[in-house]
Protein backbone atom coordinates (compact mmCIF):
# COMPACT_ATOMS: atom_id res chain seq x y z
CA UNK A 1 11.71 -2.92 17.36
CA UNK A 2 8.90 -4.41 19.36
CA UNK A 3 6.30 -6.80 19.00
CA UNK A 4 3.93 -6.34 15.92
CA UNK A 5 0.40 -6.96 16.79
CA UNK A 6 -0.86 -10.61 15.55
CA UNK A 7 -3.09 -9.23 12.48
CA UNK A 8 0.27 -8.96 10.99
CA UNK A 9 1.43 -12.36 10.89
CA UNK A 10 4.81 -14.04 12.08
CA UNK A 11 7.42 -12.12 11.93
CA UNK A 12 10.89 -12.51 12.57
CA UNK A 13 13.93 -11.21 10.22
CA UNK A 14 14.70 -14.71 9.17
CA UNK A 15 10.81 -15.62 8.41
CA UNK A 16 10.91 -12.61 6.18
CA UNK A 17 14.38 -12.99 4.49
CA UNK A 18 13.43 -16.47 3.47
CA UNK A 19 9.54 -15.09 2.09
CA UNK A 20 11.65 -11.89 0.40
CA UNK A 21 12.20 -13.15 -3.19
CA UNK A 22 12.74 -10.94 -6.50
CA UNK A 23 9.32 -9.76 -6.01
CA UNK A 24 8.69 -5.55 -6.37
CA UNK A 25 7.64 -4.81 -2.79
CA UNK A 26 4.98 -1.96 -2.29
CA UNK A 27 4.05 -0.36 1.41
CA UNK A 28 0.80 1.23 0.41
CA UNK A 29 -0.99 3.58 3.08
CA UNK A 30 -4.66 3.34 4.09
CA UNK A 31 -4.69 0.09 2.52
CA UNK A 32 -7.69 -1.00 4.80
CA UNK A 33 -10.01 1.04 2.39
CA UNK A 34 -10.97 2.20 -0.79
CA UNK A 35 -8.36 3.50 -2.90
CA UNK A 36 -5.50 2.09 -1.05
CA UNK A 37 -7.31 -1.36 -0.98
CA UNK A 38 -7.79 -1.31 -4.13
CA UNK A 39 -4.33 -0.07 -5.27
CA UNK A 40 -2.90 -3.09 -2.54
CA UNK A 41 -5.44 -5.74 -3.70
CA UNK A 42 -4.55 -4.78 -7.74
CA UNK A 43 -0.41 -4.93 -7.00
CA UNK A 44 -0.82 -8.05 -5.19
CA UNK A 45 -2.49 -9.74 -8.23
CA UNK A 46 0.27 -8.42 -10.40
CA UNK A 47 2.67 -10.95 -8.43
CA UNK A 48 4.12 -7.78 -6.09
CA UNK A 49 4.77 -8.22 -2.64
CA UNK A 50 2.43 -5.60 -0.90
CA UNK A 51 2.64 -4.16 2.86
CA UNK A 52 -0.91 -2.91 3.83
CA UNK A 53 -0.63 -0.24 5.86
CA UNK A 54 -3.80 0.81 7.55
CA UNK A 55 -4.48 2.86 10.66
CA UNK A 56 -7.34 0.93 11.76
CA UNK A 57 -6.32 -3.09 13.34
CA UNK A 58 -9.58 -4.57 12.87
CA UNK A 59 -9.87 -2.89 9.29
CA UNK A 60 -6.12 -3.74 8.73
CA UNK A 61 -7.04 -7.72 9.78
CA UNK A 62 -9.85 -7.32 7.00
CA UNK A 63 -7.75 -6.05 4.15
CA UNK A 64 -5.07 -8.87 4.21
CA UNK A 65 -7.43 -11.67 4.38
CA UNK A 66 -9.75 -11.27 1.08
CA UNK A 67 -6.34 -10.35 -1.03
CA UNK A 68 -4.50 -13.46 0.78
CA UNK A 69 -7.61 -15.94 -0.33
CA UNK A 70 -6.66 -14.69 -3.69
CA UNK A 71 -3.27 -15.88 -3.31
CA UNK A 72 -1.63 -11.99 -2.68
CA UNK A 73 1.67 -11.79 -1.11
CA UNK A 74 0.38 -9.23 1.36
CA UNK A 75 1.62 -8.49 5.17
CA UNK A 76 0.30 -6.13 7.72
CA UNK A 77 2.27 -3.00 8.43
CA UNK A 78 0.49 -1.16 11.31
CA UNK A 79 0.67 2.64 9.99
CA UNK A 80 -0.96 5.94 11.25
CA UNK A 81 0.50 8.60 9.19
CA UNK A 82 -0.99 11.03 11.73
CA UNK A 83 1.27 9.33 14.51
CA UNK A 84 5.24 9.74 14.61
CA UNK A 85 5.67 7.04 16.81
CA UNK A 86 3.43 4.65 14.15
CA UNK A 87 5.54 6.00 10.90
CA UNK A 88 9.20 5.54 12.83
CA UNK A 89 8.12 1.78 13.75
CA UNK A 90 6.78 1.22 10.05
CA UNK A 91 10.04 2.88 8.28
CA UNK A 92 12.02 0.37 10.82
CA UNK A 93 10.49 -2.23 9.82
CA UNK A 94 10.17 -1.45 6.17
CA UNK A 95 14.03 -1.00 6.79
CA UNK A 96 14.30 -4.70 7.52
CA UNK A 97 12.80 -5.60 4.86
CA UNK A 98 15.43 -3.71 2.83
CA UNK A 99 13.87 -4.89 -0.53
CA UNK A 100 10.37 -2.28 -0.50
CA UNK A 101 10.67 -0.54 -3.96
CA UNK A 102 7.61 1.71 -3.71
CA UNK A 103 6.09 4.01 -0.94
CA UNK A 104 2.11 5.00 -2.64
CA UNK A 105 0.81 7.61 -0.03
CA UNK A 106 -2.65 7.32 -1.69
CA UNK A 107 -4.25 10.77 0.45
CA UNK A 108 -4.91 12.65 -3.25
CA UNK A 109 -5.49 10.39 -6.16
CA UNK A 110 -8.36 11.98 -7.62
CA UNK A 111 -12.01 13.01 -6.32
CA UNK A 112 -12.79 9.34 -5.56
CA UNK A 113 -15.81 8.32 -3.87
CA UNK A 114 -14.80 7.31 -0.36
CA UNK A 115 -16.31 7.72 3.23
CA UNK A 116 -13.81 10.90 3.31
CA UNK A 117 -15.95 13.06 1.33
CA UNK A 118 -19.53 11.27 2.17
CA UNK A 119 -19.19 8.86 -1.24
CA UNK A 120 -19.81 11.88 -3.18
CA UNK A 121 -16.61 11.37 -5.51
CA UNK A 122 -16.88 10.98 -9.46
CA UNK A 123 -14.86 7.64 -9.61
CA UNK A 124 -14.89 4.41 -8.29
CA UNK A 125 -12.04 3.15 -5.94
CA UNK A 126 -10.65 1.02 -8.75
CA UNK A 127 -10.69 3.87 -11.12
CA UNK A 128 -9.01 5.78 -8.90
CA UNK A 129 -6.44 3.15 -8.04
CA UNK A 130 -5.94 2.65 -11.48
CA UNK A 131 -3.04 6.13 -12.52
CA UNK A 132 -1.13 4.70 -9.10
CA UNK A 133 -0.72 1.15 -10.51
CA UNK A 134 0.24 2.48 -14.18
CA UNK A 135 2.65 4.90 -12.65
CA UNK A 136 4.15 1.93 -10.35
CA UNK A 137 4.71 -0.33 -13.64
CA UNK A 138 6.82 2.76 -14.82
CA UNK A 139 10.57 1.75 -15.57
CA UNK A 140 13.28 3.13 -13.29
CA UNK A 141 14.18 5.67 -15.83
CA UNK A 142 10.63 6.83 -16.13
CA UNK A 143 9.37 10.32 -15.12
CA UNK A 144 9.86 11.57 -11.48
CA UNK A 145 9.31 14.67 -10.09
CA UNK A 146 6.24 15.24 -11.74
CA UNK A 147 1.95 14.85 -11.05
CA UNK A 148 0.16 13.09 -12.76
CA UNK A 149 -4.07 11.88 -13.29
CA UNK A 150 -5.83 10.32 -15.41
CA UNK A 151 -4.82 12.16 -18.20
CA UNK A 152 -1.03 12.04 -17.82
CA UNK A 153 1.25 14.84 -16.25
CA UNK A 154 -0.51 17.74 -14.65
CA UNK A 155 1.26 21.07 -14.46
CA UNK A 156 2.22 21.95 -10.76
């Protein structure tokens, strides 16, 4: 794999295998922003391990430092879900890692208000965030296949 760019820290397979630990690990896409950030930022705090995986370097640089100063586990994980050659480096490297537990592609968590649809959403980014962190706490045994808001499983 080559060289990460510096906004995402050291890395080396021996620098992470000694910082892996028995931590849940979480990649979390467009974490830069709204309701990824805030699905990253609230993981982090609950002692997981989080990859932020945002499309934009400068943005990306942004989101790891204010969860770090609060003590969050997070690394960089340069993403562009619109790019093949972005999403084959990331799954390498998430490979590597060989202890991520949880993929959240946060595109469609709810009519959120975010800069993709002018702020005009009817919940916050936390509340938005908040159905992807209860679904993460889920037990392995929990409910798959299914959608779910707010209000619990929605019919497909």
């Amino acid at each position: 794999m080559g060289a990460l760019p510096k906004w995402c820290g050291a890395w080396s397979k021996r620098s992470h295998a000694r910082c892996l630990s028995q931590k849940t690990i979480a990649l979390v896409t467009g974490a830069n922003k709204g309701i990824g950030y805030e699905i990253a930022a609230r993981l982090g705090a609950l002692g997981w391990r989080v990859g932020v995986g945002p499309r934009d370097e400068e943005r990306g640089k942004d989101a790891m430092a204010k969860p770090r100063a609060a003590g969050v586990d997070a690394f960089g994980v340069p993403l562009d879900v619109t790019d093949d050659e972005s999403v084959t480096a990331a799954a390498q490297l998430i490979e590597e890692l060989s202890g991520t537990n949880i993929l959240i592609n946060n595109a469609c968590p709810g009519y959120v208000a975010t800069d993709l649809n002018g702020f005009s959403g009817t919940q916050t980014p936390e509340q938005g965030a908040a159905t992807a962190i209860r679904l993460t706490a889920l037990p392995d045994d929990g409910p798959t296949g299914r959608r779910f808001d707010d209000n619990g499983v929605v019919p497909w």
